[in-house]
N, C-alpha and C. Protein backbone atom coordinates (compact mmCIF):
# COMPACT_ATOMS: atom_id res chain seq x y z
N UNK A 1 76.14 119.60 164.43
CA UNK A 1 75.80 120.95 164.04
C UNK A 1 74.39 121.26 164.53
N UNK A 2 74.25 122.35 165.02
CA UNK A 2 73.10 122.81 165.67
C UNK A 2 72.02 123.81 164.65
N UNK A 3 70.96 123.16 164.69
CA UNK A 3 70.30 124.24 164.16
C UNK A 3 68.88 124.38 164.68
N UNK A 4 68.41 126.17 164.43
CA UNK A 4 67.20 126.46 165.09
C UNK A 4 66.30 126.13 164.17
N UNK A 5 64.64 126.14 164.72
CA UNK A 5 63.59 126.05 164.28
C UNK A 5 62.27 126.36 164.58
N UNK A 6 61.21 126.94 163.78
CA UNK A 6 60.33 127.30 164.88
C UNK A 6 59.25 126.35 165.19
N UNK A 7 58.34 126.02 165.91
CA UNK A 7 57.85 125.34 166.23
C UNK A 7 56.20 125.36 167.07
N UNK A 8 55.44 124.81 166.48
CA UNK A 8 53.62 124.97 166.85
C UNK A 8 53.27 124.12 168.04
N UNK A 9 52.70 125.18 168.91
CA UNK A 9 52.05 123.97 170.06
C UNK A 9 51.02 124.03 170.29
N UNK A 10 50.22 122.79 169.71
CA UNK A 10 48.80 123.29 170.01
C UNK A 10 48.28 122.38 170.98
N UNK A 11 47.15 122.48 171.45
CA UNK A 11 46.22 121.86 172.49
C UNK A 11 44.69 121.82 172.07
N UNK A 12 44.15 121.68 173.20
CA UNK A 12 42.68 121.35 172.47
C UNK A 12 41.64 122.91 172.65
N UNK A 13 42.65 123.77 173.15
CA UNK A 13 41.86 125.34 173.40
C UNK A 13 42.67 126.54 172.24
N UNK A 14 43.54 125.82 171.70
CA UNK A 14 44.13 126.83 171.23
C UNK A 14 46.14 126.51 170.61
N UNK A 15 46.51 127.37 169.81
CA UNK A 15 47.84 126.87 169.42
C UNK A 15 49.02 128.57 169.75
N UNK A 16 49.83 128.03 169.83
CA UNK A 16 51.23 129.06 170.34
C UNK A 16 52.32 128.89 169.32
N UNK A 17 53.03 129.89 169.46
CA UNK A 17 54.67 129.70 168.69
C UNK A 17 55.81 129.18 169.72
N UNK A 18 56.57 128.76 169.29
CA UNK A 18 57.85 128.77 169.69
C UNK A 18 59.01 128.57 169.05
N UNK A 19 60.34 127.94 169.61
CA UNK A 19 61.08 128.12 168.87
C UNK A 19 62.61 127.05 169.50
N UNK A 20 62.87 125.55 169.38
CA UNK A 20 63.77 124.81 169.63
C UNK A 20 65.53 124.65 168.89
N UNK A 21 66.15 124.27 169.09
CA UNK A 21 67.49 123.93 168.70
C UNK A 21 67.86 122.92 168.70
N UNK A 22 68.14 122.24 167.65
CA UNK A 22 68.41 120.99 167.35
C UNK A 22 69.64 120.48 167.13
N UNK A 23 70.00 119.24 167.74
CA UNK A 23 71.18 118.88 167.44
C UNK A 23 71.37 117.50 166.33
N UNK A 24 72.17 117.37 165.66
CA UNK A 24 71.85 115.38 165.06
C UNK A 24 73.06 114.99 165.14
N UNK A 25 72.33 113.83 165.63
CA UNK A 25 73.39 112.50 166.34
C UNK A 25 74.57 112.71 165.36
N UNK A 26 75.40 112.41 165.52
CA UNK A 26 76.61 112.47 164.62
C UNK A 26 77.26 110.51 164.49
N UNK A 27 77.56 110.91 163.07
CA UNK A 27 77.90 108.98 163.09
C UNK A 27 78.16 108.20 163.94
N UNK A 28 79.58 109.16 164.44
CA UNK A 28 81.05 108.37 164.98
C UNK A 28 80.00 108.19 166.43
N UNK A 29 79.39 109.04 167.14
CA UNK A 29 79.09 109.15 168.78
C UNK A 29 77.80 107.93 168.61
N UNK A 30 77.06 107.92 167.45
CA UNK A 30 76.10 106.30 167.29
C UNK A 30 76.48 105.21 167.65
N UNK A 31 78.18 105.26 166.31
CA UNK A 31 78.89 103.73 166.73
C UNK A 31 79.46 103.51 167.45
N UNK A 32 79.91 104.47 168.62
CA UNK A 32 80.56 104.80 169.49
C UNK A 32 79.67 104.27 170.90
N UNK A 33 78.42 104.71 170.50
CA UNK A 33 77.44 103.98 171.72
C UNK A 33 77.15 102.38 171.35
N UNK A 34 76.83 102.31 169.99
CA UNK A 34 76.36 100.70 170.06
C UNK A 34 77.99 100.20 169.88
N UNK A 35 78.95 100.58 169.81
CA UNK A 35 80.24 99.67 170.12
C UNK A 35 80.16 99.42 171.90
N UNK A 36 79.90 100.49 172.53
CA UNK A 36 80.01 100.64 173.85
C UNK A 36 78.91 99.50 174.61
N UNK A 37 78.10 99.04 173.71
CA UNK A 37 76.85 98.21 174.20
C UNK A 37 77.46 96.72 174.16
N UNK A 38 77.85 96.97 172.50
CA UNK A 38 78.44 95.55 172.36
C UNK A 38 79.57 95.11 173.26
N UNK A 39 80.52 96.00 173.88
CA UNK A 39 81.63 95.62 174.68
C UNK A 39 81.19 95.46 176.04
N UNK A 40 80.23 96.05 176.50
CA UNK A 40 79.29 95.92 177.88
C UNK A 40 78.59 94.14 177.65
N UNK A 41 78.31 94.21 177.39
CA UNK A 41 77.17 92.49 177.10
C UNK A 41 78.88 91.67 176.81
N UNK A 42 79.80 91.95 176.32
CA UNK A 42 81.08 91.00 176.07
C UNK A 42 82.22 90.76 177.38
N UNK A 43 81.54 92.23 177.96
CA UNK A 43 82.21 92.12 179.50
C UNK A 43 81.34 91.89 180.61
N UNK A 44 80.25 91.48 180.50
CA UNK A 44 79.43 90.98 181.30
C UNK A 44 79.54 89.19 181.13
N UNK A 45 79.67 89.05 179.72
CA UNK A 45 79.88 87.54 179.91
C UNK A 45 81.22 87.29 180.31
N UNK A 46 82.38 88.03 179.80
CA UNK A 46 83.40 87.40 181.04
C UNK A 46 83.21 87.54 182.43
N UNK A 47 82.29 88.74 182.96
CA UNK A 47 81.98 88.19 184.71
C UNK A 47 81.34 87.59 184.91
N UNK A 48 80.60 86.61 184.22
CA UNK A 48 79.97 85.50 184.25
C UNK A 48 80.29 84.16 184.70
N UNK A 49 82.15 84.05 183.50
CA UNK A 49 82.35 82.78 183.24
C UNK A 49 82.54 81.99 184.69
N UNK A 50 83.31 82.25 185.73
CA UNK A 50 83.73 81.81 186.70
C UNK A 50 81.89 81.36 187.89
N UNK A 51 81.07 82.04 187.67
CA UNK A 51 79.74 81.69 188.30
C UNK A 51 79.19 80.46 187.69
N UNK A 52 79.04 79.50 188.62
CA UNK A 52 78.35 77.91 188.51
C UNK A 52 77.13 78.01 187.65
N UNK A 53 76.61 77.24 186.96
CA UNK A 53 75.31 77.52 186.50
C UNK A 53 75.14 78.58 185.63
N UNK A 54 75.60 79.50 186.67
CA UNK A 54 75.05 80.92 185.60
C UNK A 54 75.43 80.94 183.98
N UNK A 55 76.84 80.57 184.08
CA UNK A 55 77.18 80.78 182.94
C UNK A 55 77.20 80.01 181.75
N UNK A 56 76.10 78.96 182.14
CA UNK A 56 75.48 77.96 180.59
C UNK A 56 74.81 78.45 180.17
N UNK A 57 73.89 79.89 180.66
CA UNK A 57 72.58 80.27 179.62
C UNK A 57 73.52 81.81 179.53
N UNK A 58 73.47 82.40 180.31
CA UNK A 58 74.21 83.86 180.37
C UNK A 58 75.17 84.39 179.59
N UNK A 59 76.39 83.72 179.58
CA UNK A 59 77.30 84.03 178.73
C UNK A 59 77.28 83.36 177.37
N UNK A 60 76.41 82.31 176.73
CA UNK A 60 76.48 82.27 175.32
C UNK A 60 75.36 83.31 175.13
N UNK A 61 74.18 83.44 175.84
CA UNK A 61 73.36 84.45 175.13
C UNK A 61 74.01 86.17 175.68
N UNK A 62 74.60 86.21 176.35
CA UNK A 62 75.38 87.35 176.15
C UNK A 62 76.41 88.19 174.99
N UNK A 63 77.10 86.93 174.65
CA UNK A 63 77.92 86.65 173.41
C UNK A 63 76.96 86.82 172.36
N UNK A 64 75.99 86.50 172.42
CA UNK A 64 74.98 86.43 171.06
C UNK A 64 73.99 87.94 171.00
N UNK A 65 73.80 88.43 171.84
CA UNK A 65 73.08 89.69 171.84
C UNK A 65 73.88 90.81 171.66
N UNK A 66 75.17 90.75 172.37
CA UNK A 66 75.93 91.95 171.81
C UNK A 66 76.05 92.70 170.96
N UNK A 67 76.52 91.98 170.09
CA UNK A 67 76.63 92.30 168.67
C UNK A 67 75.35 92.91 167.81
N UNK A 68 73.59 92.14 168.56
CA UNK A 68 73.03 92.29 168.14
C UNK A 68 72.30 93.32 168.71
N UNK A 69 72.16 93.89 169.70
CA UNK A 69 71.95 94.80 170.23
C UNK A 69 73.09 96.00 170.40
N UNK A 70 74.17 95.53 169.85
CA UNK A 70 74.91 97.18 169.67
C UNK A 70 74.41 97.62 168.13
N UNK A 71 74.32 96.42 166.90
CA UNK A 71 73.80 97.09 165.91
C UNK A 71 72.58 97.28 165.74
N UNK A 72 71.50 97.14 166.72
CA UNK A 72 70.27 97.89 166.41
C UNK A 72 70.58 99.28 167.31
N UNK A 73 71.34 99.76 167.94
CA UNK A 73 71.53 101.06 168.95
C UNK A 73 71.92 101.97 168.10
N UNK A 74 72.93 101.39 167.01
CA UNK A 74 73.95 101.79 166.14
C UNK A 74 72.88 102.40 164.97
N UNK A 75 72.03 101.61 164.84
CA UNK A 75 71.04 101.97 163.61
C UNK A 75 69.96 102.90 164.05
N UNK A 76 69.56 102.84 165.53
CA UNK A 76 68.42 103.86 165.80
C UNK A 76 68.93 104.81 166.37
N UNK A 77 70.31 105.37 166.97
CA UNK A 77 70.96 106.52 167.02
C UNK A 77 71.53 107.19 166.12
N UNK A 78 71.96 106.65 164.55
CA UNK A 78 72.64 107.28 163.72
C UNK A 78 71.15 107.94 162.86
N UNK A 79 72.09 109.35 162.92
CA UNK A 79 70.69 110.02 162.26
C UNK A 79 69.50 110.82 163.02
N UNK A 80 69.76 110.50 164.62
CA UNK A 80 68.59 110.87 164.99
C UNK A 80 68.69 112.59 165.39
N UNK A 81 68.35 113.28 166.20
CA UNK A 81 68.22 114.00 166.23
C UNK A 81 67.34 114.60 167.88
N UNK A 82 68.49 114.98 168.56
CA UNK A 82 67.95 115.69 169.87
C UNK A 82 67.19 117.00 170.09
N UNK A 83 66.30 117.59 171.31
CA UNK A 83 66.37 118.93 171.05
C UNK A 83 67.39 119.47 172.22
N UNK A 84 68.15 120.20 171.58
CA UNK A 84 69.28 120.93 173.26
C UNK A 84 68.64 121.80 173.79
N UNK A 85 67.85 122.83 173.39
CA UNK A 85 67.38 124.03 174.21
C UNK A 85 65.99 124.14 173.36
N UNK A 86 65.55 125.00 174.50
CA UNK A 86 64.29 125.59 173.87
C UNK A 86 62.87 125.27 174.17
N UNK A 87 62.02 125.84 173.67
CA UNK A 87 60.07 125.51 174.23
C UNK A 87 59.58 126.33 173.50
N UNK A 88 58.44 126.73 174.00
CA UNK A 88 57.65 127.73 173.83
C UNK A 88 56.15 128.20 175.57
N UNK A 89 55.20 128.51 175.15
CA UNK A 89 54.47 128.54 175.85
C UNK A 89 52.73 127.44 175.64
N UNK A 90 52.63 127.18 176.57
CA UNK A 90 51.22 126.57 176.81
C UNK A 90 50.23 127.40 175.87
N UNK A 91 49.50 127.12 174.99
CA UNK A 91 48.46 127.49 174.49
C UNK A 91 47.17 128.05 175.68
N UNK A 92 47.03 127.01 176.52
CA UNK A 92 46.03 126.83 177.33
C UNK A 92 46.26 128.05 178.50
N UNK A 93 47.37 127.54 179.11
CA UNK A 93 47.64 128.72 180.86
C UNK A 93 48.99 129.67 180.52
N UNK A 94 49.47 129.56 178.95
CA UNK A 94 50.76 130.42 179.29
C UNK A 94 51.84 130.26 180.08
N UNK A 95 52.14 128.90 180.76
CA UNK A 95 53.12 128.78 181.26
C UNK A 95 54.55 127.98 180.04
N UNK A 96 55.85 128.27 180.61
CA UNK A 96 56.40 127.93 179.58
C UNK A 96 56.34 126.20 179.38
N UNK A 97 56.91 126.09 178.61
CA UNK A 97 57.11 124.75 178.29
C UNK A 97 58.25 124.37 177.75
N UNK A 98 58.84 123.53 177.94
CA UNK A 98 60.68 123.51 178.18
C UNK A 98 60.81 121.88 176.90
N UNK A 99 61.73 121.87 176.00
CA UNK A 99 61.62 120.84 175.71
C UNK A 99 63.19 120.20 175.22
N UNK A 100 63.68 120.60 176.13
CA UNK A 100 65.16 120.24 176.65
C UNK A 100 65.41 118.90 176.34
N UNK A 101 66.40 118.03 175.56
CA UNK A 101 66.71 116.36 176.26
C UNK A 101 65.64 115.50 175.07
N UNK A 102 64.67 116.32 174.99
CA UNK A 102 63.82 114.95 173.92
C UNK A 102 64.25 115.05 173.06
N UNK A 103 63.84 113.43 172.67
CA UNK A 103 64.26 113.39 171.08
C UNK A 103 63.28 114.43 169.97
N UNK A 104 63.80 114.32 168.66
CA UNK A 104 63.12 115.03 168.00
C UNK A 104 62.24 113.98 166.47
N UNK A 105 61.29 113.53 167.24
CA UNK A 105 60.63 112.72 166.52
C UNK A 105 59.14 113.46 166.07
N UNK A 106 58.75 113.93 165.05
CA UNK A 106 57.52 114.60 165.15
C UNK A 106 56.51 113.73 164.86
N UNK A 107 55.26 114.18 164.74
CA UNK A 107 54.76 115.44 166.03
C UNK A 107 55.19 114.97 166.91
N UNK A 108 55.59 115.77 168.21
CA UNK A 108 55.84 115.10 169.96
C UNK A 108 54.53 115.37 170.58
N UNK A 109 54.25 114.90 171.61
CA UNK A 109 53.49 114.83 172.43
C UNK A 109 53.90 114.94 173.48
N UNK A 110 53.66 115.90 174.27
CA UNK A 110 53.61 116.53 175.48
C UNK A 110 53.04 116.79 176.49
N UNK A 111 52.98 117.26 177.67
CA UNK A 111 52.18 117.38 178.58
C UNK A 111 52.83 119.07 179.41
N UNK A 112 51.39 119.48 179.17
CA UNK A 112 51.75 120.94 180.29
C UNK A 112 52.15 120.55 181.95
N UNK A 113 53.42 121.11 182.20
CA UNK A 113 53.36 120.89 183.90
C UNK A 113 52.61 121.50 184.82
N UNK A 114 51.76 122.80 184.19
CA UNK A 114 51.17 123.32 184.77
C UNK A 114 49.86 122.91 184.97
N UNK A 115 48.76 123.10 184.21
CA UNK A 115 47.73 122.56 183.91
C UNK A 115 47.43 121.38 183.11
N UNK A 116 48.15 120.61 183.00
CA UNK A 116 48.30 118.84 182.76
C UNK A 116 47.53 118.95 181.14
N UNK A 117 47.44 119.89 180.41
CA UNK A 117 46.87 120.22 179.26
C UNK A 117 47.91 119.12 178.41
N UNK A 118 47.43 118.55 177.66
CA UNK A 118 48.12 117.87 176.70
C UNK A 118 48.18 118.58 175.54
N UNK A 119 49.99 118.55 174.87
CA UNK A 119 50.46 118.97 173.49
C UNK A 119 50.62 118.22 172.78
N UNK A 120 50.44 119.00 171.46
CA UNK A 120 51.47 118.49 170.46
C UNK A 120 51.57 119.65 169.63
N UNK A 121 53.30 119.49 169.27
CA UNK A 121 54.10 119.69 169.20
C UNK A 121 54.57 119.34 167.65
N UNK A 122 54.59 120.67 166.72
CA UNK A 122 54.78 120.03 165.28
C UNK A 122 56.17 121.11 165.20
N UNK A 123 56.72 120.68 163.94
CA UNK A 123 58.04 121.47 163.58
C UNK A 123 57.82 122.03 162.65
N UNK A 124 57.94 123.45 162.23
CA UNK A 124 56.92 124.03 161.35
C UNK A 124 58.09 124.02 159.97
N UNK A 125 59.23 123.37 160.04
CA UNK A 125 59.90 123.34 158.93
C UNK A 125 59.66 121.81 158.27
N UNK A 126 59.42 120.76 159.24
CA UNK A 126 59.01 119.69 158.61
C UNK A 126 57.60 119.75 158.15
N UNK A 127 56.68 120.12 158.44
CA UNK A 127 55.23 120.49 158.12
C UNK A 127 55.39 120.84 156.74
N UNK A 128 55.74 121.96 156.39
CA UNK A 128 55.80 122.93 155.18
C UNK A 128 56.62 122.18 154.49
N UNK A 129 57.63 120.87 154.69
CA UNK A 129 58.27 120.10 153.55
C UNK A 129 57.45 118.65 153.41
N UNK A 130 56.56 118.07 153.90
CA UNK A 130 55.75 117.29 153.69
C UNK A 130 55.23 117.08 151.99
């Protein structure tokens, strides 16, 4: 489920509005990736088994990380929270600022593409529930 929010960008000359869209990870697509991890590392050690050598250290510690690295993927994707669309503008030069694809961990930290001005980036609905 998607939802909007507005959002502060300030810099070291000055602060702007904007306004992002958020998405959150959904359970099933979490365990769905750290299952997908764990079956990757379980099918890597079967292309292992047949390689000389390789496969005395490779495929038992392959076998052994799987599992353990699909449930830490499983635990730091469930819950999290992307941004799909949205920015605002540079405090500093007014150019936009796009913040498409990142995660949504606050504050973010940013960088202007224009004038290399460094952001950050607060969520003005988590702020005000602090």
């Amino acid at each position: 489920m998607d939802q909007s929010t507005n959002i502060q960008i300030e810099s070291a000359k000055g602060a702007s509005q904007g306004s992002i869209t958020i998405r959150a990870v959904p359970h099933a697509e979490a365990r769905r990736k750290g299952t997908m991890i764990w079956a990757g590392c379980w099918g890597a050690a079967l292309v292992m088994l047949p390689i000389p050598l390789v496969h005395f250290i490779a495929v038992p510690l392959l076998l052994l990380l799987g599992p353990l690295v699909g449930i830490v993927v499983y635990k730091i994707t469930s819950g999290a929270q992307d941004i799909v669309s949205g920015g605002g503008k540079c405090p500093d030069c007014g150019s936009p600022v796009d913040l498409a694809g990142r995660d949504a961990h606050w504050p973010l930290d940013a960088m202007c593409a224009s004038c290399q001005a460094r952001l950050l980036i607060r969520n003005e609905f988590a702020a005000a529930h602090l």
